[in-house]
Protein backbone atom coordinates (compact mmCIF):
# COMPACT_ATOMS: atom_id res chain seq x y z
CA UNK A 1 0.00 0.00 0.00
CA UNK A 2 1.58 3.58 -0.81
CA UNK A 3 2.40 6.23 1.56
CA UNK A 4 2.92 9.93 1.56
CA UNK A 5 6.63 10.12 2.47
CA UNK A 6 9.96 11.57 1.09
CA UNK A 7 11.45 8.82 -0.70
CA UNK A 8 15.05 8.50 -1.36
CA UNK A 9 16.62 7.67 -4.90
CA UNK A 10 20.15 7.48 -3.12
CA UNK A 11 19.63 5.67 0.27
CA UNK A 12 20.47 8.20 3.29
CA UNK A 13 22.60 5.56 4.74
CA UNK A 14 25.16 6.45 2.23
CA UNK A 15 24.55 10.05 1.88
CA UNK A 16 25.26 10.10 5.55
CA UNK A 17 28.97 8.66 5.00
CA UNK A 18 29.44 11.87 2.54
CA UNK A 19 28.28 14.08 5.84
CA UNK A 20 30.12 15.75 7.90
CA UNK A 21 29.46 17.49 11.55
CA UNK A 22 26.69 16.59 14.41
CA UNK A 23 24.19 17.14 12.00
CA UNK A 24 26.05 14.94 9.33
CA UNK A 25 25.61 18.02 6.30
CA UNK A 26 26.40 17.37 2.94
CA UNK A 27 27.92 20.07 0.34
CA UNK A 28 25.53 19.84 -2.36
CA UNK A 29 26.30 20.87 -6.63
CA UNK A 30 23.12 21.31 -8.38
CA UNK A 31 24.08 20.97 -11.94
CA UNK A 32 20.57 23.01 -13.49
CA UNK A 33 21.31 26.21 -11.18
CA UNK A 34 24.66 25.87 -11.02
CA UNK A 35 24.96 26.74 -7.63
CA UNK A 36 26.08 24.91 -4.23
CA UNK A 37 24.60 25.04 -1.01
CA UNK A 38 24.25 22.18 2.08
CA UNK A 39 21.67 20.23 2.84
CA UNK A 40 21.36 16.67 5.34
CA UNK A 41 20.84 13.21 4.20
CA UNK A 42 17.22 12.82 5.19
CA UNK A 43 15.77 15.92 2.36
CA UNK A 44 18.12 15.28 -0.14
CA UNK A 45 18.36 12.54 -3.06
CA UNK A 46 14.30 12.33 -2.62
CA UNK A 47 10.82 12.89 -4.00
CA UNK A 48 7.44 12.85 -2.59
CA UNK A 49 6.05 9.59 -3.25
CA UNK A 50 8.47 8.53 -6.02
CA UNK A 51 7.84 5.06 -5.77
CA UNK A 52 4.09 5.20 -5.70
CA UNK A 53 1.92 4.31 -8.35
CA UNK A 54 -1.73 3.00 -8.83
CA UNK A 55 -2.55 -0.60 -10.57
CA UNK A 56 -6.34 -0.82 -11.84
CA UNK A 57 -7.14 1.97 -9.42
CA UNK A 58 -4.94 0.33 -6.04
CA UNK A 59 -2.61 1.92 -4.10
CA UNK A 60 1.18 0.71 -4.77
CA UNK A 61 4.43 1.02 -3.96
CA UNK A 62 7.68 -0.42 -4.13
CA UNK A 63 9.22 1.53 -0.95
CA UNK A 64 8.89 -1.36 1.45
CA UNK A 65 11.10 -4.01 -0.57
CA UNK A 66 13.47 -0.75 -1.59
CA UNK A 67 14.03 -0.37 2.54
CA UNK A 68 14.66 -4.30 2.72
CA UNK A 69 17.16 -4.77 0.40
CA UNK A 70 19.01 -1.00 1.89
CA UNK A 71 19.01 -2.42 5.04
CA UNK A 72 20.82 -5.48 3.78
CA UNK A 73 22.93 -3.35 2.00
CA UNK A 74 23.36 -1.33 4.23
CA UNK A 75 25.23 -3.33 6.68
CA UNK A 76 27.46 -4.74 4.33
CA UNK A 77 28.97 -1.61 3.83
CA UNK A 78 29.29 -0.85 7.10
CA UNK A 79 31.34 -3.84 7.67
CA UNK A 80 33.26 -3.15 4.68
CA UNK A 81 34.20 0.59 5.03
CA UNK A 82 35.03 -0.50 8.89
CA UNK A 83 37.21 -2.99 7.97
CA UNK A 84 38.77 -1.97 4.41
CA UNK A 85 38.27 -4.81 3.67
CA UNK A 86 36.02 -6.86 1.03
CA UNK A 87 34.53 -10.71 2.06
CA UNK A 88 35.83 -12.46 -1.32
CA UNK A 89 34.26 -15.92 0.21
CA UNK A 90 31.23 -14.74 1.79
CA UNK A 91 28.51 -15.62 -1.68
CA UNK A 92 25.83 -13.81 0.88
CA UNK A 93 27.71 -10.42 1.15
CA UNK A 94 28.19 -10.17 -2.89
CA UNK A 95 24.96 -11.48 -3.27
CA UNK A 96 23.10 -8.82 -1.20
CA UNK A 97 25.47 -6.20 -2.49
CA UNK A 98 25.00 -6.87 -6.36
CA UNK A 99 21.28 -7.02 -5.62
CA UNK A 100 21.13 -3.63 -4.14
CA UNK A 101 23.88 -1.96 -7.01
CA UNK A 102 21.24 -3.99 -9.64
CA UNK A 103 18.39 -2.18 -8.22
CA UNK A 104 20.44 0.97 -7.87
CA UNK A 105 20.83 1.18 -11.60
CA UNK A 106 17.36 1.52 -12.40
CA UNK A 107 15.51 3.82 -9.67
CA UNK A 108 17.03 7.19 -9.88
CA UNK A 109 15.72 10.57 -12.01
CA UNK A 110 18.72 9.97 -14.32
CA UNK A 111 17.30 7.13 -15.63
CA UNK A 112 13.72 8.30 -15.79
CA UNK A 113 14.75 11.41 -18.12
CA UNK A 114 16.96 9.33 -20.04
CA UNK A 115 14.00 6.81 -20.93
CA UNK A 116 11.38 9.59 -20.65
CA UNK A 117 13.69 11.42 -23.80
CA UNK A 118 14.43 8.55 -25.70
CA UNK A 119 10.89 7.32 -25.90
CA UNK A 120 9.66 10.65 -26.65
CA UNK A 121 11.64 10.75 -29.76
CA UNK A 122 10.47 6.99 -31.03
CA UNK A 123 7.06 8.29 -30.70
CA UNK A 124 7.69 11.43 -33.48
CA UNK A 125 9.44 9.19 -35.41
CA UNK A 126 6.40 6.72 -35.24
CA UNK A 127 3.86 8.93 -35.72
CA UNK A 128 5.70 10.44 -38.75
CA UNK A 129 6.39 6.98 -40.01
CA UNK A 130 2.81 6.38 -39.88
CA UNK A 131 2.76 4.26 -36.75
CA UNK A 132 -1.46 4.48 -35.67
CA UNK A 133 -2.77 6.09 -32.45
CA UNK A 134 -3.65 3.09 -31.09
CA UNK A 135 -0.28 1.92 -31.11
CA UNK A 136 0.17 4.69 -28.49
CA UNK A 137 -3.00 4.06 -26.64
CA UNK A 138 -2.01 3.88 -22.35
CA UNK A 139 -2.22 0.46 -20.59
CA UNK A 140 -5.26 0.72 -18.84
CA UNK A 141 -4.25 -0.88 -15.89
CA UNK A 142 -1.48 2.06 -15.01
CA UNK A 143 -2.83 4.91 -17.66
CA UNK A 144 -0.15 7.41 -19.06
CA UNK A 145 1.38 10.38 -17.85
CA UNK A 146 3.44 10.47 -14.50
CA UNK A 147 1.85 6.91 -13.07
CA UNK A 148 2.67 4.79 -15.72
CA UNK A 149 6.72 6.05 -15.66
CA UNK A 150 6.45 4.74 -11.96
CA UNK A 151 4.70 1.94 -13.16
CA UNK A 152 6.96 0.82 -15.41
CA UNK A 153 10.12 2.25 -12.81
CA UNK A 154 8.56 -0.34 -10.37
CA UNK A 155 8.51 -3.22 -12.31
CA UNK A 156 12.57 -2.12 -14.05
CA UNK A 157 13.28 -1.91 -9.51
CA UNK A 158 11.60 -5.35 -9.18
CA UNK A 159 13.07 -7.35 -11.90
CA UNK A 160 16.00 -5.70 -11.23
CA UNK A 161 18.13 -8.31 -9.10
CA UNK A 162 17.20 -10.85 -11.62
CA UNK A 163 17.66 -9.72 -14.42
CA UNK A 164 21.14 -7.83 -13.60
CA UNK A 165 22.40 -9.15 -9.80
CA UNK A 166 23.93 -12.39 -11.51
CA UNK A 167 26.17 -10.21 -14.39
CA UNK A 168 27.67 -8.58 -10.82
CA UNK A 169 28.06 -11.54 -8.98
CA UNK A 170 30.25 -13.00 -11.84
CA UNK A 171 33.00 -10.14 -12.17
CA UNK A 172 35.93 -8.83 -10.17
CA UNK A 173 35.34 -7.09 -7.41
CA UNK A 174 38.12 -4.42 -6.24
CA UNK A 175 38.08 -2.35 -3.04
CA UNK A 176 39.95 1.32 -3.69
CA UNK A 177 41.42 3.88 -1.23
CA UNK A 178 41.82 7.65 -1.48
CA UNK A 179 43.18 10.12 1.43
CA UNK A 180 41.11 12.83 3.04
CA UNK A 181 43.21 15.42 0.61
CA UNK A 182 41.73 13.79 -2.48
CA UNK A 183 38.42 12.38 -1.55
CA UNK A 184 35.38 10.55 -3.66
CA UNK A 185 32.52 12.23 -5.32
CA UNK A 186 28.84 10.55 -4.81
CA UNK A 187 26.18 11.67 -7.59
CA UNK A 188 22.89 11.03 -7.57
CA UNK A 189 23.01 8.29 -9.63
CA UNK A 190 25.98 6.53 -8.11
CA UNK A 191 26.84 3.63 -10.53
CA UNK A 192 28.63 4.33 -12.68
CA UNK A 193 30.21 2.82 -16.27
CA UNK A 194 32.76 2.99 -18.57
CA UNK A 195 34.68 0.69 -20.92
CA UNK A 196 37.97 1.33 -23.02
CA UNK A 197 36.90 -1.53 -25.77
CA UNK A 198 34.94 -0.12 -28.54
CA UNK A 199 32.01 -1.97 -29.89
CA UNK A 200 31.57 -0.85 -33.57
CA UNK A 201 28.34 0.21 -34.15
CA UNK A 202 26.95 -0.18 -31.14
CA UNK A 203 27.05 0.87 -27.55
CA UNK A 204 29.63 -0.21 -25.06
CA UNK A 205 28.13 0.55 -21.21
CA UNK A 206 25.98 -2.69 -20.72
CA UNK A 207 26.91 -4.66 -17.41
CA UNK A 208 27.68 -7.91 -19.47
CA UNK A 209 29.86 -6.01 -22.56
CA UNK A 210 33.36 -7.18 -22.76
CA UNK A 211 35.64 -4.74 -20.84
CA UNK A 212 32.72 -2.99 -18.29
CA UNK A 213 34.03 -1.26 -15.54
CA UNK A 214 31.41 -0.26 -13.25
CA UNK A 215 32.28 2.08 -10.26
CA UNK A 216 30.30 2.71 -6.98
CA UNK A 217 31.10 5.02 -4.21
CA UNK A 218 31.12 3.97 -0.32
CA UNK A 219 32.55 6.46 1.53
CA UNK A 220 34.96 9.68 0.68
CA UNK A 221 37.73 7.12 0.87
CA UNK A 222 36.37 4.09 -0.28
CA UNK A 223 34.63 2.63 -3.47
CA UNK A 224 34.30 -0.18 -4.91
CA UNK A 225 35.29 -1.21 -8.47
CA UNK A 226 32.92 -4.37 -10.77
CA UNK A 227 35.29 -4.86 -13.50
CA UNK A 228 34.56 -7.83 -16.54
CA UNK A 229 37.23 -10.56 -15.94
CA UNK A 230 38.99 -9.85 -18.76
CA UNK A 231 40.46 -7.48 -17.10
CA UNK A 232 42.30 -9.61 -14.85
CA UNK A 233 42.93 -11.89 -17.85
CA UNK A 234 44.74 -8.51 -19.98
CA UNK A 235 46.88 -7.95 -16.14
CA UNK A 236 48.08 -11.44 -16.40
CA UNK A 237 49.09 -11.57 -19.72
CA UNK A 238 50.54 -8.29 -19.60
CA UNK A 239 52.79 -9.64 -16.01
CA UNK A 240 53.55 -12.53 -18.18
CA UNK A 241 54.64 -10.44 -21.43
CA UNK A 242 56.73 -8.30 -19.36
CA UNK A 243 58.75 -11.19 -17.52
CA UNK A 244 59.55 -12.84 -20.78
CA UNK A 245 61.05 -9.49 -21.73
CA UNK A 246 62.25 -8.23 -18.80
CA UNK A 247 66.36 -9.01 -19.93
CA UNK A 248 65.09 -6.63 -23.30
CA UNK A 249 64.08 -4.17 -21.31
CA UNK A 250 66.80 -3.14 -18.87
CA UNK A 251 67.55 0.26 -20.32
CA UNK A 252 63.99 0.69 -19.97
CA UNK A 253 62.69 0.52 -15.83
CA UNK A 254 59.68 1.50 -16.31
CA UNK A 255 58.58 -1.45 -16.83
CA UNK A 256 58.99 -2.60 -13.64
CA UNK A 257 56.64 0.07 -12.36
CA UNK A 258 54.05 -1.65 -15.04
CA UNK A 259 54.57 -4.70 -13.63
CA UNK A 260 54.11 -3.55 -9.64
CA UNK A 261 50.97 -1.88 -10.89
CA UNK A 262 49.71 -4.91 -12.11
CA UNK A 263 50.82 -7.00 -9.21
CA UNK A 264 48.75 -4.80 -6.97
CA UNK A 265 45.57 -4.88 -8.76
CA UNK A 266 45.63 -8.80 -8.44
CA UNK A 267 46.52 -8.96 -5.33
CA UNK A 268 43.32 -6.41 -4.13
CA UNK A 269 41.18 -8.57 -6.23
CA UNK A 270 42.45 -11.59 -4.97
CA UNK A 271 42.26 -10.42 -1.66
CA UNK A 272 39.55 -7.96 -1.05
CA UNK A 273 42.03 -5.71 0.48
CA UNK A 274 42.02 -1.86 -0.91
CA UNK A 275 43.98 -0.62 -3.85
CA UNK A 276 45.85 2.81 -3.75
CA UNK A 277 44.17 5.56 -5.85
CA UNK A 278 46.39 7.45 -7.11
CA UNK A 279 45.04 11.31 -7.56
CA UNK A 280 44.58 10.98 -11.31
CA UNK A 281 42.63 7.51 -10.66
CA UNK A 282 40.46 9.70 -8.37
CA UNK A 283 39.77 12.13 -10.86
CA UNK A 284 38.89 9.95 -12.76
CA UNK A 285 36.74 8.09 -10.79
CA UNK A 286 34.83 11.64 -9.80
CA UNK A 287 34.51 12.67 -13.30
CA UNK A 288 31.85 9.89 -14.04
CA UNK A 289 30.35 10.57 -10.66
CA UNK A 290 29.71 14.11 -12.54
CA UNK A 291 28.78 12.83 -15.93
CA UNK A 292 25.93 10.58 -15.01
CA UNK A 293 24.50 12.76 -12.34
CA UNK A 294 20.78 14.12 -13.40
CA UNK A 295 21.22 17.33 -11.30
CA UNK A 296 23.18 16.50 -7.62
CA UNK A 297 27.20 15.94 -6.56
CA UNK A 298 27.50 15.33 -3.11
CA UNK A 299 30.86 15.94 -1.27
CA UNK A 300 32.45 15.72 1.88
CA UNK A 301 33.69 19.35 1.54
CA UNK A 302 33.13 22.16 -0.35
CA UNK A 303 35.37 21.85 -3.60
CA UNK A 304 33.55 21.41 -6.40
CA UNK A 305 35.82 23.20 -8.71
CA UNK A 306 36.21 19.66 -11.23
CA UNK A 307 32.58 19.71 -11.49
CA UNK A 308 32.72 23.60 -12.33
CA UNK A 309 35.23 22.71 -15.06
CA UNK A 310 33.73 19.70 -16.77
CA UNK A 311 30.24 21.60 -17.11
CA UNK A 312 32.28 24.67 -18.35
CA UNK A 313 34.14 22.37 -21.17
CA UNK A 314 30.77 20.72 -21.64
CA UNK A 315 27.85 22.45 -21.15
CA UNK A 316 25.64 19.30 -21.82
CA UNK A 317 27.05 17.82 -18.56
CA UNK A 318 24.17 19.93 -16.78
CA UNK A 319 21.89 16.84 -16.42
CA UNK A 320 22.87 13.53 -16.88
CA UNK A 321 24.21 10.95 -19.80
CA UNK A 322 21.50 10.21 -22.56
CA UNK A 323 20.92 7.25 -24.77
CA UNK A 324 21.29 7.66 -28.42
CA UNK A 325 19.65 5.06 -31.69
CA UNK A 326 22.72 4.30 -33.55
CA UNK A 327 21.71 4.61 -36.96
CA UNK A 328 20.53 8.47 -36.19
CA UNK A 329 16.60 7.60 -37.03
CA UNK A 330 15.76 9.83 -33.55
């Protein structure tokens, strides 16, 4: 049954880790206005009612499973950021976890204006194709308008853990470590993707593409890295390339420093121990924070000068990453 209540699209257990003070307050970057200000876990990251809908004229919601699999969650990370330290053998801990970062992908605003856009320009291109009107006609059961996007953002949260949880499970986890000088972004949609390996003609962020990185945020010094396993295959080859011609290479010591590199990643994946960010890897890491946040940054202090700069460069970084059809149709 639904509920008026503020409900959260980034769970205030983890906006609280990006708080700071008695009152834990967050430093807040609204990408539309441009402008920062600080706010506190429990009236940020929400909307009235946002998982509230109506099915054949009953109250829903999806807010009491949400707070179930958070609280799960929840204390995972807890454990985790307490003990820097990930539970490689623990199948419940992963489990839980890649149930919540499945579910995560698919409730925030960001992903509601990037399907409300994208099926806003299939319908012109219908419609001017001479699709009929009563290929556009509403489900009755849910309607049209703001209750059927909840509707269908219900049943996306719902399927969510099986349709996604098991392409988590299945990849290498990696624990990372910053310093207080150089901290972690959290945006509003907090996981993130990228992949270096091109897919020609196609797109490259799905969770099961060869090369996916995905990146998640736990604290200001901690996140956690999901990266495909070919990724640990490419460090092992490259360790192995590098010994065989290591007594070519002499003149050359920098490819020692490759190999350490590499050595380190393994071992934190092998371990569940935290890797090292270095303050470039941190950038990085923040800059995709930025991109795929809808409107907020959140930050454990008040320096939000990267974000400044990338919207500068970029203008379209004011609201978050859109999908695009490939062969330019709409």
């Amino acid at each position: 049954m639904a509920t008026t209540q503020l409900q959260h699209y980034v769970p205030r257990f983890l906006l609280r880790r990006f708080g700071c003070g008695k009152k834990e307050s967050l430093h807040v970057f609204d990408k539309h206005k441009n402008i920062t200000f600080a706010s506190v876990a429990t009236k940020i990251a929400a909307m009235k009612n946002f998982y509230d809908f109506e099915f054949m004229g009953a109250s829903m919601s999806v807010e009491p499973m949400l707070s179930h699999v958070e609280k799960k969650a929840s204390e995972h990370i807890a454990r985790i950021v307490k003990n820097r330290q990930l539970s490689i053998n623990d199948p419940n801990e992963r489990g839980e976890l890649a149930a919540f970062f499945a579910i995560q992908m698919v409730r925030t605003p960001a992903v509601q204006a990037t399907h409300s856009e994208l099926f806003n320009q299939m319908e012109i291109w219908l419609r001017a194709n001479g699709a009929s009107q009563e290929f556009f006609a509403p489900d009755p059961a849910v309607g049209n308008g703001e209750n059927a996007e909840r509707a269908m953002m219900a049943r996306n949260i719902l399927n969510a853990p099986k349709n996604y949880a098991p392409a988590l499970i299945d990849k290498d986890w990696l624990l990372m470590q910053t310093d207080n000088k150089h901290p972690y972004l959290i945006g509003d949609h907090p996981l993130t993707m990228h992949n270096m390996v091109k897919q020609e003609g196609r797109g490259n962020l799905g969770i099961a593409v060869e090369g996916i990185e995905l990146y998640f945020p736990l604290s200001p010094q901690l996140a956690l890295a999901i990266w495909c396993p070919s990724h640990h295959q490419f460090l092992t080859d490259g360790i192995h390339n590098l010994d065989r011609l290591a007594g070519t290479l002499n003149s050359d010591r920098s490819w020692v420093s490759a190999k350490n590199d590499a050595l380190e990643i393994l071992e934190a994946i092998q371990s569940g121990k935290p890797l090292r960010s270095k303050p470039e890897n941190v950038e990085f890491f923040n800059s995709l924070q930025i991109a795929t946040a809808e409107r907020f940054v959140f930050s454990s202090n008040d320096d939000f000068s990267i974000v400044q700069e990338m919207i500068r460069t970029n203008p379209e970084l004011c609201h978050g990453r859109r999908m695009h059809e490939a062969t330019g149709k709409f």
